[in-house]
N, C-alpha and C. Protein backbone atom coordinates (compact mmCIF):
# COMPACT_ATOMS: atom_id res chain seq x y z
N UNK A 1 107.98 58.07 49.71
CA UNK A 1 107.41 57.44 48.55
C UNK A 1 107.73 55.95 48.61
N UNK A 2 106.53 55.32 48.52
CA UNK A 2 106.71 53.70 48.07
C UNK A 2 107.94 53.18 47.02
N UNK A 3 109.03 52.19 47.36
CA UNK A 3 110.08 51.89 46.49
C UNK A 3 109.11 51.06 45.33
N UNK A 4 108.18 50.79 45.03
CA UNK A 4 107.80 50.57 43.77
C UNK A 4 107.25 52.01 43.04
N UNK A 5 106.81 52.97 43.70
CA UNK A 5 106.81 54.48 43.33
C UNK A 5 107.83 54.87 42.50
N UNK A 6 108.81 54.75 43.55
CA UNK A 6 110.26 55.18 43.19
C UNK A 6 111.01 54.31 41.86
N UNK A 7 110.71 52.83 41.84
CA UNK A 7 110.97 52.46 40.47
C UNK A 7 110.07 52.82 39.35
N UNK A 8 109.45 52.97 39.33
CA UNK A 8 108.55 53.61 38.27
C UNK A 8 108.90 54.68 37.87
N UNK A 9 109.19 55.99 38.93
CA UNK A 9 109.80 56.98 38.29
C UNK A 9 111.59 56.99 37.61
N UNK A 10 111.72 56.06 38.24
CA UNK A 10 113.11 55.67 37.47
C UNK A 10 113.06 55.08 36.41
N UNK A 11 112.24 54.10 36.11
CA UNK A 11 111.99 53.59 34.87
C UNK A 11 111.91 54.70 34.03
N UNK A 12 110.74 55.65 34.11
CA UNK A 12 110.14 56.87 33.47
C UNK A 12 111.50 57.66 33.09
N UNK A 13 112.63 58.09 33.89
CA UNK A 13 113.25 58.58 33.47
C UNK A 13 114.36 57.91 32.22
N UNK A 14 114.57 56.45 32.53
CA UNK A 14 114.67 55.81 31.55
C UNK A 14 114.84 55.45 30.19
N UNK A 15 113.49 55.68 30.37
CA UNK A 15 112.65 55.66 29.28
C UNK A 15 112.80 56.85 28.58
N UNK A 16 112.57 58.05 29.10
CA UNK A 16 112.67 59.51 28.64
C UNK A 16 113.70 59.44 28.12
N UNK A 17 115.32 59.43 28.91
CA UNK A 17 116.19 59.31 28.40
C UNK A 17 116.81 58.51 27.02
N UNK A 18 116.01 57.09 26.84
CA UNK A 18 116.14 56.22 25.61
C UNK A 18 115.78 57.12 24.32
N UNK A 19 114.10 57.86 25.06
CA UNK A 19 113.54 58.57 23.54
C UNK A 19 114.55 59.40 23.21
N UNK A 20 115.08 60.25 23.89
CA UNK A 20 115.64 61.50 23.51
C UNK A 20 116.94 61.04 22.92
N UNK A 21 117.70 60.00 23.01
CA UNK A 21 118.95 59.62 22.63
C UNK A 21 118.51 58.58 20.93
N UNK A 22 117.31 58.63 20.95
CA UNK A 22 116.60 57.95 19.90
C UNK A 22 116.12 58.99 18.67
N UNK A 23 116.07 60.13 19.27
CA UNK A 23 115.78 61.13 18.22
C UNK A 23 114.65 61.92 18.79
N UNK A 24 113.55 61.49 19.52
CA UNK A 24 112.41 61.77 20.00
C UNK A 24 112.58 63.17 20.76
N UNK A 25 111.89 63.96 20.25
CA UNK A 25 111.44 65.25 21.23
C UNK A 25 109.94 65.47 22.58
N UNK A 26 110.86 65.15 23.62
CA UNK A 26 109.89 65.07 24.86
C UNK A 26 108.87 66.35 24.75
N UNK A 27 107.43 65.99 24.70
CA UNK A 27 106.22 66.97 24.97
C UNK A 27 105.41 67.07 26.06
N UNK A 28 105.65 65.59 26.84
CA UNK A 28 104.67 66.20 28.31
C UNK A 28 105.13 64.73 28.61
N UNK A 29 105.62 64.65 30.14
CA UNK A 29 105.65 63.83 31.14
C UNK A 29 104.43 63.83 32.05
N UNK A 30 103.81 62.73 32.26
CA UNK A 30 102.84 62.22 33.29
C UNK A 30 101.84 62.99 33.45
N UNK A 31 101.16 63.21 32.04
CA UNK A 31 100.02 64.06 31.60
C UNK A 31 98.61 63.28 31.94
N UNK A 32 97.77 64.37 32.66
CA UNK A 32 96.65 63.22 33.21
C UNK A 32 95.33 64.04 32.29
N UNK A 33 94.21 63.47 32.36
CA UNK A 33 93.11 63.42 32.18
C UNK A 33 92.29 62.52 32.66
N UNK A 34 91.26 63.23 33.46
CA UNK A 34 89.98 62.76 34.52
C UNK A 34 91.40 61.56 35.28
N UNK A 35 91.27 60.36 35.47
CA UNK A 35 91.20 59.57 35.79
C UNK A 35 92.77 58.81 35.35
N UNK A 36 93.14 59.28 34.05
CA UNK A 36 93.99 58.76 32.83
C UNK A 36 95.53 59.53 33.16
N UNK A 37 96.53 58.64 32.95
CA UNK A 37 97.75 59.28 33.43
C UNK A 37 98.33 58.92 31.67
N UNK A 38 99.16 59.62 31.18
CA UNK A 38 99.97 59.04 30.11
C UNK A 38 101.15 59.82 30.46
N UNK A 39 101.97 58.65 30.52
CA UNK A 39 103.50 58.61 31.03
C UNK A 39 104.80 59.98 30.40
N UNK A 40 104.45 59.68 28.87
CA UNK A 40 105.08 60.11 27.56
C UNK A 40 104.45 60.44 26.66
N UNK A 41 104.00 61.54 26.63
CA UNK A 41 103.97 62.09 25.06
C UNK A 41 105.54 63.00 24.06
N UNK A 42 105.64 62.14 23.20
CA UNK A 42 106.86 62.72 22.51
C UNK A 42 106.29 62.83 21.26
N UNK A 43 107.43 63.24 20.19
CA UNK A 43 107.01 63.93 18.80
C UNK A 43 108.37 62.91 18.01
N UNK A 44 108.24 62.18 16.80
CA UNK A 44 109.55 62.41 16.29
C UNK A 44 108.77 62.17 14.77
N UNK A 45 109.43 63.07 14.00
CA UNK A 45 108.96 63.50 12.63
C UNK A 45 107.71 64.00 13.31
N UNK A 46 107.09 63.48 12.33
CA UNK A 46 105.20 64.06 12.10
C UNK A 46 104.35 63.16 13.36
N UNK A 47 105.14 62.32 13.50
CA UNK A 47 104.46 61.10 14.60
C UNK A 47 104.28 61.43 15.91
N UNK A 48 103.45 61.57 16.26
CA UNK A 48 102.71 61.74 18.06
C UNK A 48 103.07 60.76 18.59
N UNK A 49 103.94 60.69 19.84
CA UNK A 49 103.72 58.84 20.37
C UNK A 49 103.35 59.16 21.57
N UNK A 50 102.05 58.44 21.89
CA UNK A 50 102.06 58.06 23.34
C UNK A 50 102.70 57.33 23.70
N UNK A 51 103.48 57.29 24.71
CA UNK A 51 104.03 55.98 25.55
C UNK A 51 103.64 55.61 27.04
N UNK A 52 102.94 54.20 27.06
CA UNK A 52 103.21 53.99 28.88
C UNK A 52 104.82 52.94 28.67
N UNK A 53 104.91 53.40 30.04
CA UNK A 53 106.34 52.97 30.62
C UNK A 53 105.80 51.88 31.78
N UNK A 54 106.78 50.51 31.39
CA UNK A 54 105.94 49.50 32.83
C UNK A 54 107.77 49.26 33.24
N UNK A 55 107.64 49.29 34.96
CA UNK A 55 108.94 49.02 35.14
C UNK A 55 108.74 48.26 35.96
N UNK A 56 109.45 47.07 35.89
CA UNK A 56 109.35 46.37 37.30
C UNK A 56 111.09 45.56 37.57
N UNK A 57 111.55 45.36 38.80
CA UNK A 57 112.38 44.92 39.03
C UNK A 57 113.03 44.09 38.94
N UNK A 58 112.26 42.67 38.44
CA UNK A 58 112.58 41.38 37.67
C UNK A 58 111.78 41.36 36.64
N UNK A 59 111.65 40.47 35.75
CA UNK A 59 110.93 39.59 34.68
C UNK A 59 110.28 38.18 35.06
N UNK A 60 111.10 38.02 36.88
CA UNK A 60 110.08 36.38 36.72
C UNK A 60 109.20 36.03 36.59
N UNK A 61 108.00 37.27 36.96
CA UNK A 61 106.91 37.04 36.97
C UNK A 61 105.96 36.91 35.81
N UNK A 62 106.93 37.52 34.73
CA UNK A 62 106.38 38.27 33.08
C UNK A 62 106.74 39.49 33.06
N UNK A 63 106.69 39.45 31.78
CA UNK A 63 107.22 40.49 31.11
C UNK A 63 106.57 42.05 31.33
N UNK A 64 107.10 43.49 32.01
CA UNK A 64 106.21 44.46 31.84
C UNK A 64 105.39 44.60 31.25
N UNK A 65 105.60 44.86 30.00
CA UNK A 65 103.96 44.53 29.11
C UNK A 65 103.31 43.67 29.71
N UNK A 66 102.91 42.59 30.08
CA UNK A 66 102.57 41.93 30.21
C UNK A 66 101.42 41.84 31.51
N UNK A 67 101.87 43.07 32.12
CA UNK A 67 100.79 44.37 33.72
C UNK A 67 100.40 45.11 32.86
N UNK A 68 99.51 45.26 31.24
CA UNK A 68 99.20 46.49 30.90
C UNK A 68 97.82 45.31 30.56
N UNK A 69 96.59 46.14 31.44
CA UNK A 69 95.36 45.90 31.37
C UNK A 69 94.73 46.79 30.32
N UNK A 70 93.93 45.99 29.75
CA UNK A 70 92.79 46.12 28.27
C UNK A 70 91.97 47.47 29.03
N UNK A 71 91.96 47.70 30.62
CA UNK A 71 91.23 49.10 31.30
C UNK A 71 92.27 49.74 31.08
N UNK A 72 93.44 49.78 31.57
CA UNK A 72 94.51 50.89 31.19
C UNK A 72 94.65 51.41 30.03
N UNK A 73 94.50 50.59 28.76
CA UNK A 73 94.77 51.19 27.59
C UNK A 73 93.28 51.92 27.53
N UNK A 74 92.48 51.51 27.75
CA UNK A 74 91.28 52.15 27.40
C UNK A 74 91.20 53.93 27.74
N UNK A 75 92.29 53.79 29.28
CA UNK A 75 92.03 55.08 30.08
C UNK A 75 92.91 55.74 29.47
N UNK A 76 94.41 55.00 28.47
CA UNK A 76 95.45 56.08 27.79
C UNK A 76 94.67 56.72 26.69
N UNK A 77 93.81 55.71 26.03
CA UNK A 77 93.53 56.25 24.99
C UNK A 77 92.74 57.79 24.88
N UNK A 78 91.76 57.38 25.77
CA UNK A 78 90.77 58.64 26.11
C UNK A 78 91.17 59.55 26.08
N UNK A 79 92.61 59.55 27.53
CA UNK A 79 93.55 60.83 27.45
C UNK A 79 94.34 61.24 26.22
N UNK A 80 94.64 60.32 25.48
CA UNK A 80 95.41 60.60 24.20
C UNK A 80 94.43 61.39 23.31
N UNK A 81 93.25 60.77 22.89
CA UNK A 81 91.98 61.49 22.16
C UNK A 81 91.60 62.85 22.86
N UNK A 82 91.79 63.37 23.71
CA UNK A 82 91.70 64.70 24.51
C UNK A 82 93.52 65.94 24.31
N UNK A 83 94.31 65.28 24.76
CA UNK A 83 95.92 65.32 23.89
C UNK A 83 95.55 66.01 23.10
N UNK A 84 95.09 65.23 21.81
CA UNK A 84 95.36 65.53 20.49
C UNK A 84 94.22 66.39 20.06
N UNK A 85 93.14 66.26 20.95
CA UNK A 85 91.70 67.48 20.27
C UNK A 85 92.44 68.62 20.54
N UNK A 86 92.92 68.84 22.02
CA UNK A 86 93.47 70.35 22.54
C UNK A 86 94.76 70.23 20.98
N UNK A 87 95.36 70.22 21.00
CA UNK A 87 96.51 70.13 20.23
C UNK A 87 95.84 70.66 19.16
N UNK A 88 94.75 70.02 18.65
CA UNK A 88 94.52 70.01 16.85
C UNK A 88 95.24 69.29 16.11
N UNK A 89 95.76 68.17 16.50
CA UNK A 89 96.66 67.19 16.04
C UNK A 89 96.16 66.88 14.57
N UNK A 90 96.62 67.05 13.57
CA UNK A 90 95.94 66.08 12.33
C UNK A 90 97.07 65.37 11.95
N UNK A 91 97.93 64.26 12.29
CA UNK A 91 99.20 63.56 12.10
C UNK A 91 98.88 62.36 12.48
N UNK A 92 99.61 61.34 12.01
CA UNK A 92 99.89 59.93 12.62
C UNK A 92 99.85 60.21 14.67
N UNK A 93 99.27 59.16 15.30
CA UNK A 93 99.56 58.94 16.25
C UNK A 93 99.78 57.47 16.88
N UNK A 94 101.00 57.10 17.27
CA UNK A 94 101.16 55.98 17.73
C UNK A 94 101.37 55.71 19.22
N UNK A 95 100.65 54.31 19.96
CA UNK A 95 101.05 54.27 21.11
C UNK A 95 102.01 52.98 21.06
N UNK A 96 103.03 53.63 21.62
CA UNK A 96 104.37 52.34 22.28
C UNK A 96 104.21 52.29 23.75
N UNK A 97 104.76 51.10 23.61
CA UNK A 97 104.86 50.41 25.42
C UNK A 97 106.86 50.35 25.47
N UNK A 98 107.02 51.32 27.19
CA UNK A 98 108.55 50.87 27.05
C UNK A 98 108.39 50.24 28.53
N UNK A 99 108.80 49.05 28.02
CA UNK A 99 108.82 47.96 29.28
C UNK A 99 110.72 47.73 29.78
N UNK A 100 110.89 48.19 31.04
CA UNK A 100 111.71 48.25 31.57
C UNK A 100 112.09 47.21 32.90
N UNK A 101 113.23 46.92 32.71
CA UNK A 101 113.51 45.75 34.03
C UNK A 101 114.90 46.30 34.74
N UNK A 102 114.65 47.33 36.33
CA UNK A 102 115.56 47.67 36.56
C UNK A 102 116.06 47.04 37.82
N UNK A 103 117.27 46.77 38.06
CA UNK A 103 118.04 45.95 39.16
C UNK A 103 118.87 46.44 39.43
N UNK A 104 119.94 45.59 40.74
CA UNK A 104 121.36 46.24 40.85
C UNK A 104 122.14 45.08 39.69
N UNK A 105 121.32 44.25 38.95
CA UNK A 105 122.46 43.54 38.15
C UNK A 105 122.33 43.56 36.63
N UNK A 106 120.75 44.68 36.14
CA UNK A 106 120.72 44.54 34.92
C UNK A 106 119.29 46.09 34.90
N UNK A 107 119.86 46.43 33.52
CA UNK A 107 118.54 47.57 33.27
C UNK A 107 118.14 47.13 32.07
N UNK A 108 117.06 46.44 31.37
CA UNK A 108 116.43 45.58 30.27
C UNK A 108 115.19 47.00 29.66
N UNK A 109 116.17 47.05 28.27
CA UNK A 109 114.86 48.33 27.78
C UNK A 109 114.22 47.59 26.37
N UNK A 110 113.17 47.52 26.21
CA UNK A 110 112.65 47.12 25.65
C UNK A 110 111.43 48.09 24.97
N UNK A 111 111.70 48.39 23.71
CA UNK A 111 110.80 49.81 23.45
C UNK A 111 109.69 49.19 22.17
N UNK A 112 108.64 48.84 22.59
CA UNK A 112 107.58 48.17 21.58
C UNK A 112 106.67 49.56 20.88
N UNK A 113 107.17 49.23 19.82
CA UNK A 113 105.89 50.20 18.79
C UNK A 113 104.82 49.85 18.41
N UNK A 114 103.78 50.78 18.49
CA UNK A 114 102.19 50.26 18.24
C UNK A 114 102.32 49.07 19.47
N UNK A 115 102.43 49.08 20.72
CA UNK A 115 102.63 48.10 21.22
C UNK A 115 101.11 47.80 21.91
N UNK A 116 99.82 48.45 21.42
CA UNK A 116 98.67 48.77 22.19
C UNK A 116 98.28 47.52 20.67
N UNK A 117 98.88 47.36 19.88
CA UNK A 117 98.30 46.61 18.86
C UNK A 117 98.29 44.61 19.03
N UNK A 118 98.55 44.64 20.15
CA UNK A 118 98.76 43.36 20.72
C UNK A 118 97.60 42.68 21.50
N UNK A 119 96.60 43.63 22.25
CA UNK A 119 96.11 43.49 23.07
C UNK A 119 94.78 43.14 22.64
């Protein structure tokens, strides 16, 4: 596996790990539809959250968020709107961005809510 592969899934675990120590109950890791990957789906209260996870190894370049293309959200959403038909979801659903910066000298978690509300 490609070492940017491999940070990504480390990020992902991360990230997983933040929700769950946050209160969040994990519902599906790296759930796809057609084309559409969504990283995180968790539950906490009544709230659905999608989450993508961006990890990258520094910040010099910008900020993780900051690699999340106006096509990517388009392709979470779809999958999220498919999610929640199978489900029968009738609840709040929110998408967060957890932008992660992992190194041998620092792990930077940064967990944005409604973070699709930026774009």
């Amino acid at each position: 596996m490609a070492s940017h592969n491999e940070l990504g899934k480390e990020g992902e675990q991360v990230a997983t790990d933040y929700l769950m120590d946050k209160g969040y109950k994990i519902c599906e890791r790296n759930w796809y539809f057609k084309k559409a990957e969504i990283d995180i789906i968790a539950q906490k209260d009544d709230v659905l959250v999608i989450v993508e996870v961006k990890t990258r190894s520094t910040d010099d370049f910008g900020d993780p968020q900051d690699f999340i293309t106006p096509k990517k959200i388009g392709h979470i959403v779809e999958a999220a709107d498919e999610y929640v038909q199978r489900l029968n979801w009738d609840k709040e659903v929110r998408f967060d961005i957890m932008a992660i910066v992992l190194n041998a000298k620092e792990k930077k978690i940064e967990h944005i809510e409604d973070g699709f509300l930026f774009f």
